[in-house]
Structure formats: C-alpha cells, structure tokens
N, C-alpha and C. Protein backbone atom coordinates (compact mmCIF):
# COMPACT_ATOMS: atom_id res chain seq x y z
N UNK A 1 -44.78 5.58 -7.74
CA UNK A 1 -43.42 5.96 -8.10
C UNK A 1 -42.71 6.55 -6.88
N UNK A 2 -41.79 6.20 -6.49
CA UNK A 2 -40.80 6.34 -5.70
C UNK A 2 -39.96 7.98 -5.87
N UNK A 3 -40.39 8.85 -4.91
CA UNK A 3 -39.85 10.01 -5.02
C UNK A 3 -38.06 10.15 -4.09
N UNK A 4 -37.37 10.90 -4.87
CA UNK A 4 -36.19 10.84 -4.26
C UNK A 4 -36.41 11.98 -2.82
N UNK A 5 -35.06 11.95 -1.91
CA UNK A 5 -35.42 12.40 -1.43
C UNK A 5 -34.33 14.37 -1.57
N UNK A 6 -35.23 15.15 -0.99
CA UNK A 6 -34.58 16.24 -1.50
C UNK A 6 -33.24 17.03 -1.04
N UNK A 7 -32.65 17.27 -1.83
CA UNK A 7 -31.30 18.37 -1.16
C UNK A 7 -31.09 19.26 -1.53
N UNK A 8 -31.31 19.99 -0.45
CA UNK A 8 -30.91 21.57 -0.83
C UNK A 8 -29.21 21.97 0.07
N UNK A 9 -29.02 23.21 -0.76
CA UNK A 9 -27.12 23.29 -0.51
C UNK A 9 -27.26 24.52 -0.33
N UNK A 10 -26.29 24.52 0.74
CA UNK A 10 -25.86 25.93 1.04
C UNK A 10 -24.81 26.65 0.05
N UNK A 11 -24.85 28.12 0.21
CA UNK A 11 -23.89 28.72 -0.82
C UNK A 11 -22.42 27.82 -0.92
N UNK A 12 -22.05 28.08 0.86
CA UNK A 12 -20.71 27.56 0.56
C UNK A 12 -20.54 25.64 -0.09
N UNK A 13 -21.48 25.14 0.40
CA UNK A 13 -21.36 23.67 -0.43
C UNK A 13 -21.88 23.62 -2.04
N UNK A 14 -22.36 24.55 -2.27
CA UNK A 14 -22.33 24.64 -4.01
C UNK A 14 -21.17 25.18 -4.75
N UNK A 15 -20.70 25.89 -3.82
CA UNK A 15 -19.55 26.63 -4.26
C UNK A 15 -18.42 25.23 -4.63
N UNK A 16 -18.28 24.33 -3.39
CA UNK A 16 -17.24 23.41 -3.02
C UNK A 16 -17.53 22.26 -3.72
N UNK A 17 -18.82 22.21 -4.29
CA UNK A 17 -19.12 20.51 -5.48
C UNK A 17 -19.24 21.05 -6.65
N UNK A 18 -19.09 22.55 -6.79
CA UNK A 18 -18.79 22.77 -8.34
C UNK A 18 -17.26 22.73 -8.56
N UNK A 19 -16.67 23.28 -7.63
CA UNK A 19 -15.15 22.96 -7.40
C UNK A 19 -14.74 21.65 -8.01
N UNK A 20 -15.19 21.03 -7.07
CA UNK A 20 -15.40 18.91 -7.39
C UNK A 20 -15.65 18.73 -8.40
N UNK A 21 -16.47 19.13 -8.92
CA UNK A 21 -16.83 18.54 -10.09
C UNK A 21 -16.00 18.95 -11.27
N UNK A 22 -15.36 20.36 -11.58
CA UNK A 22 -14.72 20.41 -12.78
C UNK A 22 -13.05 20.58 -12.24
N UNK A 23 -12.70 20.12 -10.97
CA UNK A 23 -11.32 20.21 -10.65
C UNK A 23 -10.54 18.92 -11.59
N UNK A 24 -9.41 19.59 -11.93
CA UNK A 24 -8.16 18.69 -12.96
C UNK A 24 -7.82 17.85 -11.91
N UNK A 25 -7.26 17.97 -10.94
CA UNK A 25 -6.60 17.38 -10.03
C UNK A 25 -7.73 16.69 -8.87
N UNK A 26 -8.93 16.57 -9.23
CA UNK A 26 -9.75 15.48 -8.38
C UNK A 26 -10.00 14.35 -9.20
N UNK A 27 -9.85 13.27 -8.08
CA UNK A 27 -10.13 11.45 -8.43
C UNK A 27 -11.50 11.81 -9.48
N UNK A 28 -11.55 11.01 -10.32
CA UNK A 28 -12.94 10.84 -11.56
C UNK A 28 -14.40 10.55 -10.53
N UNK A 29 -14.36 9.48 -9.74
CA UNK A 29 -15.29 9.16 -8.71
C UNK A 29 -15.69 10.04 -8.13
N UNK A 30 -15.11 11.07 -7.64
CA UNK A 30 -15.38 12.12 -6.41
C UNK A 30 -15.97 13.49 -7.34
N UNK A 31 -15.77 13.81 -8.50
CA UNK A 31 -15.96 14.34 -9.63
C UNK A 31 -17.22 14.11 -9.84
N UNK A 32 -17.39 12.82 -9.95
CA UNK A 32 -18.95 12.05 -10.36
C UNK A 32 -19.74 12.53 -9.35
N UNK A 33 -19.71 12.34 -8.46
CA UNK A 33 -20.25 12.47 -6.89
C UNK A 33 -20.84 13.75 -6.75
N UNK A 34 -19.89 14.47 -6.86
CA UNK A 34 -20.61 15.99 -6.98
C UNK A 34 -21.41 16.51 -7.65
N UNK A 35 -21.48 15.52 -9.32
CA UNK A 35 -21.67 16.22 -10.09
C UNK A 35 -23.35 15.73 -9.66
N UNK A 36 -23.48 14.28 -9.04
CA UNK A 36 -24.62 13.42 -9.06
C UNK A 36 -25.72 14.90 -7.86
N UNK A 37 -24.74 15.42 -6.78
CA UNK A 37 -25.28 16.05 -6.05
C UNK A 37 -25.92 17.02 -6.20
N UNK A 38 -25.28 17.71 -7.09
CA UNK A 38 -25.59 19.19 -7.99
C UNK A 38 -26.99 19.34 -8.70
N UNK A 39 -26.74 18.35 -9.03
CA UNK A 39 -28.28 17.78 -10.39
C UNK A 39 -29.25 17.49 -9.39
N UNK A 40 -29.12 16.49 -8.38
CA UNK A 40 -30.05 16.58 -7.38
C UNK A 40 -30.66 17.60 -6.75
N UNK A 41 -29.50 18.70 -6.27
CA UNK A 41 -30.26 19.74 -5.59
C UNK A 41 -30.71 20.91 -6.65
N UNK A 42 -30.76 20.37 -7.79
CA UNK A 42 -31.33 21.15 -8.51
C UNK A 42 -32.82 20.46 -9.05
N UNK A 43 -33.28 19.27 -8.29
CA UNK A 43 -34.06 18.86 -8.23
C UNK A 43 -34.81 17.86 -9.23
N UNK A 44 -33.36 17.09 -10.03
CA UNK A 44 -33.42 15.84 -10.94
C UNK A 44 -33.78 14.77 -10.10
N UNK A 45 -34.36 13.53 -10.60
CA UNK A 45 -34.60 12.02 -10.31
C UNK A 45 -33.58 11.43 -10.50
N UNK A 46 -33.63 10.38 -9.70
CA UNK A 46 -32.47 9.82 -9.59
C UNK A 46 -31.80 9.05 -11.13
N UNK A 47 -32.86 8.62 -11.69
CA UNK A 47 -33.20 8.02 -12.91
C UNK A 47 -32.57 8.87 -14.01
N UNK A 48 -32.97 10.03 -13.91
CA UNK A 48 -32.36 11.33 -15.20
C UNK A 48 -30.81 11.64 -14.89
N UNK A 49 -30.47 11.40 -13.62
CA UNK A 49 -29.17 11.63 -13.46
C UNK A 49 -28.20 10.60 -13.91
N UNK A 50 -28.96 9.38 -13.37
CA UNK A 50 -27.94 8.24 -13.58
C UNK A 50 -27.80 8.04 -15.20
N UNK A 51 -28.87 8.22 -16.14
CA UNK A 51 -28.71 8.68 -17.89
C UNK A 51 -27.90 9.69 -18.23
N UNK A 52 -27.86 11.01 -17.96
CA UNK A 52 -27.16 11.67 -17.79
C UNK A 52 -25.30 11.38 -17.36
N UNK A 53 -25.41 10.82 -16.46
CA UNK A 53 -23.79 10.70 -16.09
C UNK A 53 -23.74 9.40 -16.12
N UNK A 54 -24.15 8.40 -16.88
CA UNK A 54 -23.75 7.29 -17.04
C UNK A 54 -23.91 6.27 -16.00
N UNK A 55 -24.12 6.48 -14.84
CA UNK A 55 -24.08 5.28 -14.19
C UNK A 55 -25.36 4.64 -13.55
N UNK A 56 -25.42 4.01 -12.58
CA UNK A 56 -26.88 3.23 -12.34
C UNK A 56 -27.60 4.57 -11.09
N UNK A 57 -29.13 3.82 -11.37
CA UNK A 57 -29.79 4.93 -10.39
C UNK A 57 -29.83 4.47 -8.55
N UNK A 58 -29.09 3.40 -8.96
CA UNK A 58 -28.56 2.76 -7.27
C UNK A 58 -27.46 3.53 -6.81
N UNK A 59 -26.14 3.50 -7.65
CA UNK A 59 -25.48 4.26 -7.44
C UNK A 59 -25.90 6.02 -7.27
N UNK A 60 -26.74 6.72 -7.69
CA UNK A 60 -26.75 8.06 -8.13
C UNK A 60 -27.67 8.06 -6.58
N UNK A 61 -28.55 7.05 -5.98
CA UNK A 61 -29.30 7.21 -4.96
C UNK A 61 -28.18 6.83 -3.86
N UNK A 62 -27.51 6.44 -3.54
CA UNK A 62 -26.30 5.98 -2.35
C UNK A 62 -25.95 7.15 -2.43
N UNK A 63 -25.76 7.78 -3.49
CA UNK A 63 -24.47 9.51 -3.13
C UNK A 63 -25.32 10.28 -2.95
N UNK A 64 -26.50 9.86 -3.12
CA UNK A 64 -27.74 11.51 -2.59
C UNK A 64 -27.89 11.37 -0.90
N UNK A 65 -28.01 9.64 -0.66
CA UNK A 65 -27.74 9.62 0.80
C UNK A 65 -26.70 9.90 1.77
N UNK A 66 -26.05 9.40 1.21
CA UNK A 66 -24.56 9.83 1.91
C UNK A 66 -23.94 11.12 1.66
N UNK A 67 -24.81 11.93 0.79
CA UNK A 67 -24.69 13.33 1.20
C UNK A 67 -25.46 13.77 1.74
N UNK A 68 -26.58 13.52 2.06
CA UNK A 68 -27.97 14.02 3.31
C UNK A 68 -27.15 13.52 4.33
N UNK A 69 -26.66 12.68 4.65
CA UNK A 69 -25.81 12.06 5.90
C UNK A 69 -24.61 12.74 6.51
N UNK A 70 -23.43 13.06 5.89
CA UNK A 70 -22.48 13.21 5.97
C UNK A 70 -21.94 14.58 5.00
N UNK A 71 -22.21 15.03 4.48
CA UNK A 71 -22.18 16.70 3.66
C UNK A 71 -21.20 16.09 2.66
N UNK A 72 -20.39 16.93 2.52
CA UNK A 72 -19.07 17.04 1.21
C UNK A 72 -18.11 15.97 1.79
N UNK A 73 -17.89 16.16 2.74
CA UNK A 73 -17.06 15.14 3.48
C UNK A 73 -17.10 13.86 3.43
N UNK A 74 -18.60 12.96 2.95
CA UNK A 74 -19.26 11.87 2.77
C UNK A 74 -18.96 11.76 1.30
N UNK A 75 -18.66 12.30 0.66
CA UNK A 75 -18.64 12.69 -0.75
C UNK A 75 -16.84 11.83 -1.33
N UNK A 76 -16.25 12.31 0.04
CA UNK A 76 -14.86 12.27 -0.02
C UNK A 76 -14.06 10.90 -0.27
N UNK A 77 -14.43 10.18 0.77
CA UNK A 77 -13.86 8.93 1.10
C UNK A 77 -15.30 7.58 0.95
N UNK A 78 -14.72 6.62 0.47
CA UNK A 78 -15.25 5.40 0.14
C UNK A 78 -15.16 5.00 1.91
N UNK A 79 -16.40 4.50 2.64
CA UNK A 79 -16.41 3.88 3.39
C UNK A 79 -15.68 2.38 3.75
N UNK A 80 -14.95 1.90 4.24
CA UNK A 80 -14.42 0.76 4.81
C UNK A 80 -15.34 -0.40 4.51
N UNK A 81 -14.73 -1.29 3.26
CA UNK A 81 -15.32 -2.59 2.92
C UNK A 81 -16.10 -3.58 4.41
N UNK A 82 -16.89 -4.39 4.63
CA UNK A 82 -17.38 -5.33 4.87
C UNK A 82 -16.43 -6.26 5.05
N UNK A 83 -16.81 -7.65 5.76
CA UNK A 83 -15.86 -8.79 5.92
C UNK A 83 -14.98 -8.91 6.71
N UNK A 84 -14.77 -10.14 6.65
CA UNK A 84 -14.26 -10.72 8.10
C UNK A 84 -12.38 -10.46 7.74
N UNK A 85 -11.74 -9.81 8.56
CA UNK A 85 -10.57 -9.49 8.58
C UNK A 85 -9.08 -11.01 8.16
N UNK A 86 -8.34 -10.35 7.32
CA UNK A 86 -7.78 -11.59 6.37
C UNK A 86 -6.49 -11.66 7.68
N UNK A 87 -7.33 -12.59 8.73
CA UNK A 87 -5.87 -13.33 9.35
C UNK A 87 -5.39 -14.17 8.66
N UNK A 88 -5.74 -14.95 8.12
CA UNK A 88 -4.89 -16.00 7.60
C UNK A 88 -4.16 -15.50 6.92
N UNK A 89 -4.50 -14.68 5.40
CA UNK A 89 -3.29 -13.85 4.54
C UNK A 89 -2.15 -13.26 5.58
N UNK A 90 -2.58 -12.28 6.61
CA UNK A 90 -1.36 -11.77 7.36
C UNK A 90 -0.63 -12.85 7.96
N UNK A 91 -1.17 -14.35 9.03
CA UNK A 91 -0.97 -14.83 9.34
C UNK A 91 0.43 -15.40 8.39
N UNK A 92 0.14 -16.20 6.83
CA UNK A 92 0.75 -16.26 6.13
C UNK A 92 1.95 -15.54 5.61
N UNK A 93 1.63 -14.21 5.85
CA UNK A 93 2.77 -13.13 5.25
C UNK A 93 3.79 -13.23 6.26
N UNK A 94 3.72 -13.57 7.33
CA UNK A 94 4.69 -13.31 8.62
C UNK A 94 5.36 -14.39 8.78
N UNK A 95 4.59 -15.90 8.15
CA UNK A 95 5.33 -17.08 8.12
C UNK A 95 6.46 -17.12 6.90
N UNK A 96 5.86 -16.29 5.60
CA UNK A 96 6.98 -16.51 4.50
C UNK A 96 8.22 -15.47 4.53
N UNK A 97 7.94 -14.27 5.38
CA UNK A 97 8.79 -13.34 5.75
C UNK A 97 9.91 -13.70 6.57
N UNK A 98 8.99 -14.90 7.80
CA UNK A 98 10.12 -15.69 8.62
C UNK A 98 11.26 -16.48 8.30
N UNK A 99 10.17 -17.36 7.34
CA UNK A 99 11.28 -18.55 6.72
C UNK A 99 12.55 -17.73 5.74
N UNK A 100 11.91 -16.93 4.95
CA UNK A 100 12.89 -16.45 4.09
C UNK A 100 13.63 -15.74 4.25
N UNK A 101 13.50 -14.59 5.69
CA UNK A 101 15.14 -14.14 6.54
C UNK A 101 15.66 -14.79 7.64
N UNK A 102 15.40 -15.95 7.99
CA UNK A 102 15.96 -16.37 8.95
C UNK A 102 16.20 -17.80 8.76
N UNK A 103 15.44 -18.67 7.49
CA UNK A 103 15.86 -20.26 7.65
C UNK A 103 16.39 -20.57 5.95
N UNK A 104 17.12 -21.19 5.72
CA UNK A 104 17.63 -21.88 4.51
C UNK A 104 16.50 -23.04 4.35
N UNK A 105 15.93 -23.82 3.21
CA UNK A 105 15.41 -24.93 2.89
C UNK A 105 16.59 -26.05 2.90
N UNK A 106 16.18 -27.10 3.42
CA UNK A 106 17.51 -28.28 3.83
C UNK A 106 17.06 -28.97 2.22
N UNK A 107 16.20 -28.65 1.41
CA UNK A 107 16.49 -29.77 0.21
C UNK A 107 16.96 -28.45 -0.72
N UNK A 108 17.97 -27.37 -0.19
CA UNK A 108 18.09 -26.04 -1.60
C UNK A 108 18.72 -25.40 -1.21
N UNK A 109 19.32 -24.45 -1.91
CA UNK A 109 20.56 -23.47 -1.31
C UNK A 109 19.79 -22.20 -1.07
N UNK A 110 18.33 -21.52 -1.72
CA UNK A 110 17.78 -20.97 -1.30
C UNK A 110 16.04 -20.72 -1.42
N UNK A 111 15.67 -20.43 -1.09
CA UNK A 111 14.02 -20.35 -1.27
C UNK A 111 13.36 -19.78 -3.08
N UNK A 112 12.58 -21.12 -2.86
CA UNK A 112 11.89 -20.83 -4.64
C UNK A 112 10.75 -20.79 -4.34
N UNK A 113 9.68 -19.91 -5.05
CA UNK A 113 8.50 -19.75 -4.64
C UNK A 113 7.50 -21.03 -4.57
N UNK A 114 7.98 -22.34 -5.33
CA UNK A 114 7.39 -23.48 -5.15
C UNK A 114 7.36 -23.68 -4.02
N UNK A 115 8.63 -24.15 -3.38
CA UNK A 115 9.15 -24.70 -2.17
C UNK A 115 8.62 -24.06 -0.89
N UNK A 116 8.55 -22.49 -0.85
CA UNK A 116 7.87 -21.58 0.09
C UNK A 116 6.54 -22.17 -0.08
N UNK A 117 5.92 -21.89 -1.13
CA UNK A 117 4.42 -22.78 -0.75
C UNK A 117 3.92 -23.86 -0.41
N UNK A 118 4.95 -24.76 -0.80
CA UNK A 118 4.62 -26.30 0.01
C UNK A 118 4.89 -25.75 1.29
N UNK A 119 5.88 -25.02 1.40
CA UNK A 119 5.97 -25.54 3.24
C UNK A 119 5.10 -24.63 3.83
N UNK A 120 4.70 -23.70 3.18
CA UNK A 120 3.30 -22.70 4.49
C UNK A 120 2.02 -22.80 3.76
N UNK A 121 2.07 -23.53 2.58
CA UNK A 121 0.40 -23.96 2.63
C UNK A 121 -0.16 -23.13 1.83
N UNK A 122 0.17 -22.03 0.87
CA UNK A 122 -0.43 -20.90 0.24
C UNK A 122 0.19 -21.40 -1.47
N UNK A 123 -0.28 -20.41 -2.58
CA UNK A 123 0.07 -20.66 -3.66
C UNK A 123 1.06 -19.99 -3.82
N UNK A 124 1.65 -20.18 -5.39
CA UNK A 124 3.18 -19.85 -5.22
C UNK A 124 2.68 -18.03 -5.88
N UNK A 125 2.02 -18.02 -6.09
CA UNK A 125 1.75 -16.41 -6.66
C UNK A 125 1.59 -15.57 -5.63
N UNK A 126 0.79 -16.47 -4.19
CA UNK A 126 0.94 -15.47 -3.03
C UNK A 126 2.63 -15.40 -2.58
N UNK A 127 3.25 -16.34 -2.63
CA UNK A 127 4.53 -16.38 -2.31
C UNK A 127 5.33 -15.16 -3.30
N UNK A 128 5.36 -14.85 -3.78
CA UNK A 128 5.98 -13.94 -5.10
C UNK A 128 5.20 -12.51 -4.65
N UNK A 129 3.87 -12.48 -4.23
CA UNK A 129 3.43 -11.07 -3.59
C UNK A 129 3.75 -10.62 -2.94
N UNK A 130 4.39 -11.35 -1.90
CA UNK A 130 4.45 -11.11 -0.14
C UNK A 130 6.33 -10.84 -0.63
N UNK A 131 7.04 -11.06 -1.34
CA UNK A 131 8.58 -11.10 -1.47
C UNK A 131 8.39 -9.69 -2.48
N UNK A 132 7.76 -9.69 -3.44
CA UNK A 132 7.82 -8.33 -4.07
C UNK A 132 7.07 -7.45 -3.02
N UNK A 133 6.33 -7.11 -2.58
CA UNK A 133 5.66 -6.27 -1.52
C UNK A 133 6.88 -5.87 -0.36
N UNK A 134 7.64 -6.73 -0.09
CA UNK A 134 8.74 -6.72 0.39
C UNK A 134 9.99 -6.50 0.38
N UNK A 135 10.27 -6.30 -0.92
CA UNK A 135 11.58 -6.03 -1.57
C UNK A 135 12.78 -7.30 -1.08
N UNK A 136 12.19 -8.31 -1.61
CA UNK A 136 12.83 -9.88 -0.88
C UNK A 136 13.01 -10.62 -2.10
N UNK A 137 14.40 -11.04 -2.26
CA UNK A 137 14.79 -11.82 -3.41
C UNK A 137 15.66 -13.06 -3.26
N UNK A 138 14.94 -13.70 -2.82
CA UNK A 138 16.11 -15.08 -1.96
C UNK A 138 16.93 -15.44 -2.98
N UNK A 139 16.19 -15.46 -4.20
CA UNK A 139 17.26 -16.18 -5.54
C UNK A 139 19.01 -15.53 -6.06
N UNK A 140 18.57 -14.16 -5.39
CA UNK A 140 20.41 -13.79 -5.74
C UNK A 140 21.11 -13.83 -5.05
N UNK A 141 21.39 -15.17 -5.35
CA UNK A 141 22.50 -15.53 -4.06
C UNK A 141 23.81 -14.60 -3.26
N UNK A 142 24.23 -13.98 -4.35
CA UNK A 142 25.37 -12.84 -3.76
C UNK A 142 25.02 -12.00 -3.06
N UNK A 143 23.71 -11.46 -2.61
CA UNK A 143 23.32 -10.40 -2.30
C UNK A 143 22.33 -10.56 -1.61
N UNK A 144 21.77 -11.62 -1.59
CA UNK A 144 20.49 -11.36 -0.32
C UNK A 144 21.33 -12.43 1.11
N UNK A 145 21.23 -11.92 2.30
CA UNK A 145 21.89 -12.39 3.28
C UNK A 145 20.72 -12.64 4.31
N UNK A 146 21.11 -14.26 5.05
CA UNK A 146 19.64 -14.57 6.32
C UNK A 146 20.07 -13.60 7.21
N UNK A 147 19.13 -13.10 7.79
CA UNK A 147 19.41 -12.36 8.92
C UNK A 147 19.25 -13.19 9.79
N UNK A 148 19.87 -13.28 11.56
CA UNK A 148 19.73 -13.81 12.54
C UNK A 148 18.71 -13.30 13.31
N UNK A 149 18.51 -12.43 13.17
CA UNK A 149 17.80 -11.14 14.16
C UNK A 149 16.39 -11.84 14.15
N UNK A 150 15.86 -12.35 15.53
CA UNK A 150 14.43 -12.97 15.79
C UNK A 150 13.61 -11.86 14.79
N UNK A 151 13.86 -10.78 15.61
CA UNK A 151 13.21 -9.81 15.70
C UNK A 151 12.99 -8.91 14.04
N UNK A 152 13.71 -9.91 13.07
CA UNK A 152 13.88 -8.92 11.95
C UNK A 152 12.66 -8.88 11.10
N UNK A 153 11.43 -9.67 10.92
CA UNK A 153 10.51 -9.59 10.20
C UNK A 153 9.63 -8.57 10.74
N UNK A 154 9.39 -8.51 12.23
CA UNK A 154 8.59 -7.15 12.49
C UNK A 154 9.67 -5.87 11.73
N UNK A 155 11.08 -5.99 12.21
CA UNK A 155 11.54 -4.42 11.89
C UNK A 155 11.39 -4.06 10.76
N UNK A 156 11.78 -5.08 9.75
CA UNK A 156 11.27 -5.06 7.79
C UNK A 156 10.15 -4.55 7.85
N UNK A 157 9.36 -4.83 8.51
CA UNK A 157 7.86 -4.31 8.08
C UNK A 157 7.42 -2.89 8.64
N UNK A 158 8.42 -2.24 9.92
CA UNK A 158 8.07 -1.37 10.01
C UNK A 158 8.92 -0.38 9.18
N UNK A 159 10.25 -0.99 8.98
CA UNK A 159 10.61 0.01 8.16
C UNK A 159 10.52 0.37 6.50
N UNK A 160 9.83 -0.71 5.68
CA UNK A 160 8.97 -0.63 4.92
C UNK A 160 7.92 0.27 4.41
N UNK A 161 7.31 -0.06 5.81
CA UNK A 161 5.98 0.83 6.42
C UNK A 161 6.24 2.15 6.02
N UNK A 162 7.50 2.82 6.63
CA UNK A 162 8.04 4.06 6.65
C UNK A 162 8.11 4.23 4.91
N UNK A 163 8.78 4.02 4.44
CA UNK A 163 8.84 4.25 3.56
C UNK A 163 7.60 4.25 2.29
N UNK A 164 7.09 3.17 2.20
CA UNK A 164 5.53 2.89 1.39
C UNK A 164 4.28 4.15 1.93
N UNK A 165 4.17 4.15 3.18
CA UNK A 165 3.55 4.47 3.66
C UNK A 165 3.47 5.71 4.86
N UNK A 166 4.61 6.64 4.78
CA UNK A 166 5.16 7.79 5.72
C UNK A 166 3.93 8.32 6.41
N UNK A 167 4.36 8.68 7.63
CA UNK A 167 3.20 9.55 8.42
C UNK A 167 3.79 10.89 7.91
N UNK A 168 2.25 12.06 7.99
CA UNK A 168 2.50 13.24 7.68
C UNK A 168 4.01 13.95 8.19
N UNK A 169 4.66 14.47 7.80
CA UNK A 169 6.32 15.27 8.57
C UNK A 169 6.86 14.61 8.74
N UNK A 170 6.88 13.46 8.73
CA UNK A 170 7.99 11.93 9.04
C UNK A 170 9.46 12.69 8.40
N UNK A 171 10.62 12.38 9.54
CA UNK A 171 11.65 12.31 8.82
C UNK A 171 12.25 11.40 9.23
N UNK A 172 13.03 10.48 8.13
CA UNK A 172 13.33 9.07 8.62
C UNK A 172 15.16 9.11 7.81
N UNK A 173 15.57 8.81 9.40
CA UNK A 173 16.77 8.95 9.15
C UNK A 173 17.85 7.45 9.31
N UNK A 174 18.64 7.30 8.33
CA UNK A 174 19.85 6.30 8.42
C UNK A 174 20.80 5.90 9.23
N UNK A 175 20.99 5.06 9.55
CA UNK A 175 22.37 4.96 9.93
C UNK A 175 23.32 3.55 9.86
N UNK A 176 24.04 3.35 8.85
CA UNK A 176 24.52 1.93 9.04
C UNK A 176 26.00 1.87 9.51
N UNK A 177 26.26 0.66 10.55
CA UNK A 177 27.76 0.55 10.60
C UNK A 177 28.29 0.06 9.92
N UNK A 178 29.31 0.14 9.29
CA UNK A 178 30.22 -0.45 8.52
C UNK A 178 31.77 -0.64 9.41
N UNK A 179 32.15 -2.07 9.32
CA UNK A 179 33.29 -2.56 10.02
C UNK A 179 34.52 -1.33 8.82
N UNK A 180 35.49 -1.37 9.90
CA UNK A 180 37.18 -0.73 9.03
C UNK A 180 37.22 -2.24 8.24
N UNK A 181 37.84 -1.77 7.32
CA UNK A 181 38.91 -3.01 6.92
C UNK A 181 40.36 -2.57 7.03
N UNK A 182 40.83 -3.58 7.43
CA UNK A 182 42.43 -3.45 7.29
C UNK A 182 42.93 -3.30 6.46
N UNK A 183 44.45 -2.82 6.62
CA UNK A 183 45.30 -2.26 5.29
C UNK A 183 46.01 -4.21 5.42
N UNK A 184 45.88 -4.14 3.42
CA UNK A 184 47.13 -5.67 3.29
C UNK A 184 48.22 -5.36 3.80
N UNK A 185 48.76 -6.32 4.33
CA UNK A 185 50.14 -5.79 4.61
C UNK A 185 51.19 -5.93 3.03
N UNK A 186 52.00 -5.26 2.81
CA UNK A 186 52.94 -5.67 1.27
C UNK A 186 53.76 -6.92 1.64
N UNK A 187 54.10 -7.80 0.83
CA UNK A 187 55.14 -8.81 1.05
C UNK A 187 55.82 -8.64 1.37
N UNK A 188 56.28 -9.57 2.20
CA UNK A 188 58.12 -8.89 2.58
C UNK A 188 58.05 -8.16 3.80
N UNK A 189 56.83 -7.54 4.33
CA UNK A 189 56.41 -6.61 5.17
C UNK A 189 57.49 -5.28 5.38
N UNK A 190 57.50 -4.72 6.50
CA UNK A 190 57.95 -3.43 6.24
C UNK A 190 59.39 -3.40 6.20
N UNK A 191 60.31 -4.28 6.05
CA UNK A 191 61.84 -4.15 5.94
C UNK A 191 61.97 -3.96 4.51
N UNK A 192 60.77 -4.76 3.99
CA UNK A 192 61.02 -4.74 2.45
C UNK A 192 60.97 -3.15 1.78
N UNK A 193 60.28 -2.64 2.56
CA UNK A 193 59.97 -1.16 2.30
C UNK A 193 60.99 -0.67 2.66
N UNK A 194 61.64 -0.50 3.57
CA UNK A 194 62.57 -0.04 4.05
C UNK A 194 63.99 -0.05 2.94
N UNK A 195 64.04 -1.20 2.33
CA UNK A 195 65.21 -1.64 1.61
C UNK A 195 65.02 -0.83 0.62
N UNK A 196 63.64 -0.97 0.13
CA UNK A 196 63.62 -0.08 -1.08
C UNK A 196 63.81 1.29 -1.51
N UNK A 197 63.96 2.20 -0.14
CA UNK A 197 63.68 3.53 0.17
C UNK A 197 64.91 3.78 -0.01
C-alpha cells in the first residue's frame, strides 16, 4: 500500500488554509484545496479525504504535492494548460477583424457570418465569436462604419484590451474630435432678415 506523503504546517499556514477554507468570498476550488491540505496535515490518506470531500484520490494527491512544492501560494493559481499555442485561431481572428473594418464583400453590402467564413476558412460560429468578443456588428448598416486606418485592427484590440482587461491603476482616458457643423443659412439669406426686423 502506497503511503502518502507527509505535511506538516506551520502556525502561520494553518492559520491561512483555515481562512481558505471557510472564506465567503474564496473561489469553491481553492476552498477545496485547503480543505484537502488540512486533513492531510492532520495526517488522513489520500483515499479518506477524497470520500470525505468528494472528489478523486488523484486529485486530493496533486494538491498534497503542489503544496509540498509551492506552500499556499501553489494552492492559489491553476498552473498554465499544456499544448501547442493556437496560431491559427489568432492568426484567424486578425484576418476577420481585417476584412470586417477595412474591406466591403463585392457579392454584399456588408459582411454575414457565412460569407466571412467562406472567405478565411473558419466556421461561421467562430466568425460570430471573434465579432462579439469584439464589439463588431457589420449588419447595422447605419452605424457600423469601415475604417481606413491600416493600422485599426491592432488599435481595436488594444483598446479593447484596456477595457476587458485593465492593468492594475490604469486610467484610460478619451478623447474624440468632432468636426463644427455649420449654421443653415435661412432663405432669402440675411436681407431677408433684415426686412423683417
């Protein structure tokens, strides 16, 4: 039989995974985690714990390691998935971002998520992700305008970015120009005014 291996906790980290464990305002996962740790260093099997809190004794043995490894802090954050990095999806996102602020379709007055996918090769549900993710609506015609700007699919995305995604203290500030408009002139132009006075 396969013995786990042991953890013992210092005051202040028992103090900080009992915290974890019955805090209102911590993720359910990270809750679990602590609670898996606690029971351990109180010197449960991995087996009695994972019955106990419901989940598998694979799982209840990964969080005993990665807290021998890494303390409370290991406890915290889900390590960075595996796999080979999705160029093609980004690749894709930058092509439907392109076409749809900067080119009209020559068989349509504006981009339909069919039509976007024939022409870059993806399905039309990725086409509809990448425009909602984006706040991009080619279909209302009154209101969505091509931009000329080469340069406008990087700036969308960074200023997006800003917003979805703010760095800590970020303050992100506006500024748009707006042209004057002219005054109508009245009929008659200004003699007519004049007459009337």
């Amino acid at each position: 039989m396969r013995v786990a291996l042991k953890v013992l906790l210092t005051d202040p980290q028992r103090r900080e995974l009992s915290a974890l464990s019955r805090g209102r305002t911590v993720q359910v996962r990270v809750a679990q985690r602590a609670r898996i740790v606690l029971r351990a260093a109180e010197g449960w099997q991995d087996m009695r714990i994972a019955g106990e809190l419901g989940c598998g004794r694979e799982c209840v043995a990964q969080w005993r390691r990665r807290f021998l490894a890494s303390g409370v802090a290991g406890l915290l954050k889900d390590r960075p998935r595996g796999g080979r990095p999705a160029t093609r999806r980004s690749a894709a996102t930058s092509e439907i971002l392109r076409l749809t602020t900067q080119e009209r379709p020559k068989e349509a007055t504006h981009w339909s998520s069919g039509l976007m996918a024939r022409r870059v090769g993806v399905s039309g549900s990725t086409v509809l992700r990448v425009w909602r993710a984006h706040g991009l609506k080619p279909h209302r015609v009154w209101t969505f305008k091509v931009s000329n700007d080469p340069q406008f699919a990087t700036k969308l995305q960074d200023v997006v970015g800003l917003y979805l995604n703010p760095p800590e203290h970020a303050i992100v500030l506006s500024c748009a120009e707006k042209s004057q408009k002219k005054p109508r002139s009245v009929a008659g132009g200004p003699d007519r005014l004049r007459g009337a006075a």
